[in-house]
C-alpha atoms as a PDB file:
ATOM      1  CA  UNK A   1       3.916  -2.882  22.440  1.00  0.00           C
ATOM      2  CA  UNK A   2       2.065  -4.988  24.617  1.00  0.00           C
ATOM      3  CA  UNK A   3      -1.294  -7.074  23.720  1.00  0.00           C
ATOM      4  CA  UNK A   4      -2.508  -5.461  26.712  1.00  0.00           C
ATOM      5  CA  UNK A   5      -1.677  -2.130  25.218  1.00  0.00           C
ATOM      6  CA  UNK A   6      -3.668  -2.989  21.895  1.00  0.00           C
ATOM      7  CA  UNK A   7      -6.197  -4.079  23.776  1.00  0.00           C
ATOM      8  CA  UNK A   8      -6.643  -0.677  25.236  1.00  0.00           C
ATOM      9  CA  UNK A   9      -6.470   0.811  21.950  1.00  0.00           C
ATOM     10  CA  UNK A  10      -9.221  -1.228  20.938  1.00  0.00           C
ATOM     11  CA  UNK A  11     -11.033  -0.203  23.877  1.00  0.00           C
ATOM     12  CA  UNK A  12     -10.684   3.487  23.603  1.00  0.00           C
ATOM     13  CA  UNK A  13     -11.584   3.107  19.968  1.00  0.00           C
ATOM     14  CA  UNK A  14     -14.952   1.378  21.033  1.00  0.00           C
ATOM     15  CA  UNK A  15     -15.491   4.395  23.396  1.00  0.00           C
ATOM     16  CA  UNK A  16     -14.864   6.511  21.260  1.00  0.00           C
ATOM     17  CA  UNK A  17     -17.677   5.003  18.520  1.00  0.00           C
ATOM     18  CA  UNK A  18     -19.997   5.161  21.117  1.00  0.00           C
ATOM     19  CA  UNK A  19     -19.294   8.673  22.190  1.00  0.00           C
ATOM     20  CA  UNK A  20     -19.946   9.244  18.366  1.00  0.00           C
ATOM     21  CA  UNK A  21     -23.112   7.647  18.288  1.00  0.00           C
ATOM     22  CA  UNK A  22     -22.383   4.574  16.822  1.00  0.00           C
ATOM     23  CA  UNK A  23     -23.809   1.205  18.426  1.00  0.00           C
ATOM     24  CA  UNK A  24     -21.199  -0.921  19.940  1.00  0.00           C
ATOM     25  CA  UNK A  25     -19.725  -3.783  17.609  1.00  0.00           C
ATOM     26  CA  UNK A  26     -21.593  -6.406  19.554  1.00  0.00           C
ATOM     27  CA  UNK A  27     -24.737  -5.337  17.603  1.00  0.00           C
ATOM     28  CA  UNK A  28     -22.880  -5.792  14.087  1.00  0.00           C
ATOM     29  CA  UNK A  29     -22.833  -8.951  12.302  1.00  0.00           C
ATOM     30  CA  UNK A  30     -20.525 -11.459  13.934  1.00  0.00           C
ATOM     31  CA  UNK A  31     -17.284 -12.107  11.893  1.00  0.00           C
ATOM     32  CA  UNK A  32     -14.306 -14.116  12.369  1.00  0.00           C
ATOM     33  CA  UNK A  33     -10.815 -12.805  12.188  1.00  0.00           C
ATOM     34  CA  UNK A  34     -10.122 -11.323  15.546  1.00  0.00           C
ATOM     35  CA  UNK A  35      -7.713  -8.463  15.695  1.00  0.00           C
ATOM     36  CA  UNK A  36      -7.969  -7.858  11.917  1.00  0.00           C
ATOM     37  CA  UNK A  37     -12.401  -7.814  11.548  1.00  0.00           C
ATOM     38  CA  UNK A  38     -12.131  -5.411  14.677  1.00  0.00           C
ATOM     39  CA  UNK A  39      -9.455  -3.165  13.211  1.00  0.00           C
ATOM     40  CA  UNK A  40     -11.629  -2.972   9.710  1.00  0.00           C
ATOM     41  CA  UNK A  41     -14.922  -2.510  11.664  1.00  0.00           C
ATOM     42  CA  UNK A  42     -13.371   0.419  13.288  1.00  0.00           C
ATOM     43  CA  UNK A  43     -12.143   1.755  10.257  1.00  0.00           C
ATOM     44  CA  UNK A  44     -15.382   1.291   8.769  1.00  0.00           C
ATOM     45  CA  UNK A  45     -16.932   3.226  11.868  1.00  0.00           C
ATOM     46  CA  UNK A  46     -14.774   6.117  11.131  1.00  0.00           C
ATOM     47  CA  UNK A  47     -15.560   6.090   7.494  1.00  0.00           C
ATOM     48  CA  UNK A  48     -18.996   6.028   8.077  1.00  0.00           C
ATOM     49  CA  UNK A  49     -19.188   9.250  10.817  1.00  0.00           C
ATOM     50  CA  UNK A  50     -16.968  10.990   8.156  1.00  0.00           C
ATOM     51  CA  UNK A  51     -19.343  10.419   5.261  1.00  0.00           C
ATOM     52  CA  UNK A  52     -22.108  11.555   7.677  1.00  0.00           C
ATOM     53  CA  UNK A  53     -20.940  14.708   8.772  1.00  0.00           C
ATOM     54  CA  UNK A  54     -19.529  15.565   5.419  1.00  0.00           C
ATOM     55  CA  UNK A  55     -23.505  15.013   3.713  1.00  0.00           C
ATOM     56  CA  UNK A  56     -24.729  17.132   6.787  1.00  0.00           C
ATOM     57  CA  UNK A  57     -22.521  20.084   6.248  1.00  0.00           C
ATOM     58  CA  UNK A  58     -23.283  19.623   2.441  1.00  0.00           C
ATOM     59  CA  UNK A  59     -26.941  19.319   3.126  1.00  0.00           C
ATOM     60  CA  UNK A  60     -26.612  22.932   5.103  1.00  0.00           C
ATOM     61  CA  UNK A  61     -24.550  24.586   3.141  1.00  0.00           C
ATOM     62  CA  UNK A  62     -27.107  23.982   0.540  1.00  0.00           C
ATOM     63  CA  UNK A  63     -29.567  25.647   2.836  1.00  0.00           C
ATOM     64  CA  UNK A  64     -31.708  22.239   3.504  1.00  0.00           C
ATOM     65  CA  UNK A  65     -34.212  22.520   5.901  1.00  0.00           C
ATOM     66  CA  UNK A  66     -34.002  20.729   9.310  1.00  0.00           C
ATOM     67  CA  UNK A  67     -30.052  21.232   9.373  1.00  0.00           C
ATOM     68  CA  UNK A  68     -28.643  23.243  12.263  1.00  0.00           C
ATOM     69  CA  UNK A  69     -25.136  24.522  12.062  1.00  0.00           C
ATOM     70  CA  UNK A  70     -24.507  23.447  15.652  1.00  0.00           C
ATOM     71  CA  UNK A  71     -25.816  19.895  14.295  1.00  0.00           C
ATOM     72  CA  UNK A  72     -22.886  19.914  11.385  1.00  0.00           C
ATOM     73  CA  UNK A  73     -19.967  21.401  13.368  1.00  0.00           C
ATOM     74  CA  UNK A  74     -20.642  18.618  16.473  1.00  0.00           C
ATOM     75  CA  UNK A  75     -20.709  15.842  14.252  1.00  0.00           C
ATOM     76  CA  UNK A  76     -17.702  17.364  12.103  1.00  0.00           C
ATOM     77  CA  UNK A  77     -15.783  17.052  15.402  1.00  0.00           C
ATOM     78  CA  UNK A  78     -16.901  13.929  16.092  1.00  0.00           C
ATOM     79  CA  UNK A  79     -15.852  12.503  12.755  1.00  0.00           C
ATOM     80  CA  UNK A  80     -12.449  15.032  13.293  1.00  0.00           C
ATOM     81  CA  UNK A  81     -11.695  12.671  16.753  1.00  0.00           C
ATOM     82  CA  UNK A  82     -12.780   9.135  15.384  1.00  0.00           C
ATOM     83  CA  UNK A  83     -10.402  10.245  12.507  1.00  0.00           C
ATOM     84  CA  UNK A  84      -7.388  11.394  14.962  1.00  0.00           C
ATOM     85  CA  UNK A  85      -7.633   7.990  17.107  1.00  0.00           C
ATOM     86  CA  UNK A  86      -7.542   6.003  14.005  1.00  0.00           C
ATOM     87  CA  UNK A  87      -4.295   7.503  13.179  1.00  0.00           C
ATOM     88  CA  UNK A  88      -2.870   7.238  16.320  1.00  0.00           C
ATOM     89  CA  UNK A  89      -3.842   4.004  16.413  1.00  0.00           C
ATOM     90  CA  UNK A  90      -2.143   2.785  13.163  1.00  0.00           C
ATOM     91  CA  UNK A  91       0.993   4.566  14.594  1.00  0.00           C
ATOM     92  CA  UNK A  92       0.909   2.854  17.011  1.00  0.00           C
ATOM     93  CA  UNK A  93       0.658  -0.303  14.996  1.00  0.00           C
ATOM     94  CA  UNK A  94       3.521   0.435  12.752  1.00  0.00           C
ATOM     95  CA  UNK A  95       5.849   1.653  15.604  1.00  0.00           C
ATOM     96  CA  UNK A  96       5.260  -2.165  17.395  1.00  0.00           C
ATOM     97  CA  UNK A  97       5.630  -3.913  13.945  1.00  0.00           C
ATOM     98  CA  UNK A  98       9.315  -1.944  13.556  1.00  0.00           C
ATOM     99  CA  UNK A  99      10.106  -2.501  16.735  1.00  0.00           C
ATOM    100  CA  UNK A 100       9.042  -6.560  16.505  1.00  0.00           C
ATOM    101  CA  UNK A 101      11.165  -6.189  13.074  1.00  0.00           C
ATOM    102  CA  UNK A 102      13.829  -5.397  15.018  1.00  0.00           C
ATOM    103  CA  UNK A 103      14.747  -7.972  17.675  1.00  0.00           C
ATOM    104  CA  UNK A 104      16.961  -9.910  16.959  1.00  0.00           C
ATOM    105  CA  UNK A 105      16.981 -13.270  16.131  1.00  0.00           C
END
């Protein structure tokens, strides 16, 4: 796997946040580290729409007012894609580390 193509994981993963309705990681705090603070800010992006949709549905199911079930099943989805990329992502990741494990020497 090519930087280019991690590059345009990275980039679909920033769409994807933004789709979601997250603001794009130039408006979080600046932190060094490169590949590694983006991958964890991503991660932390994902956690974050999960724990959202997750309150919302409890918040409904617990008949709050103000919640609409169209609401809670959107942003269920949207947490249920940030969630998929993620994992395709880290395959991704672990299928170029094996296959940079195995050139030879």
């Amino acid at each position: 796997m090519s930087i280019t193509a991690i590059e345009s994981v990275l980039q679909q993963m920033r769409a994807t946040a933004v789709q979601a309705g997250f603001s794009p990681a130039a408006a979080a705090p600046t932190e060094g580290g490169g590949f590694a603070a983006e991958l964890k800010r991503s991660l932390d992006n994902i956690s974050g729409a999960q724990t959202k949709a997750y309150g919302q549905a409890e918040s409904f199911e617990l008949g709050k007012p103000g919640i609409a079930l169209n609401d809670v099943m959107v942003d269920l989805q949207k947490a249920n894609v940030a969630f998929q990329t993620g994992l395709q992502v880290r395959n991704r990741l672990v299928s170029a580390y094996q296959e940079v494990m195995n050139l030879p020497a």
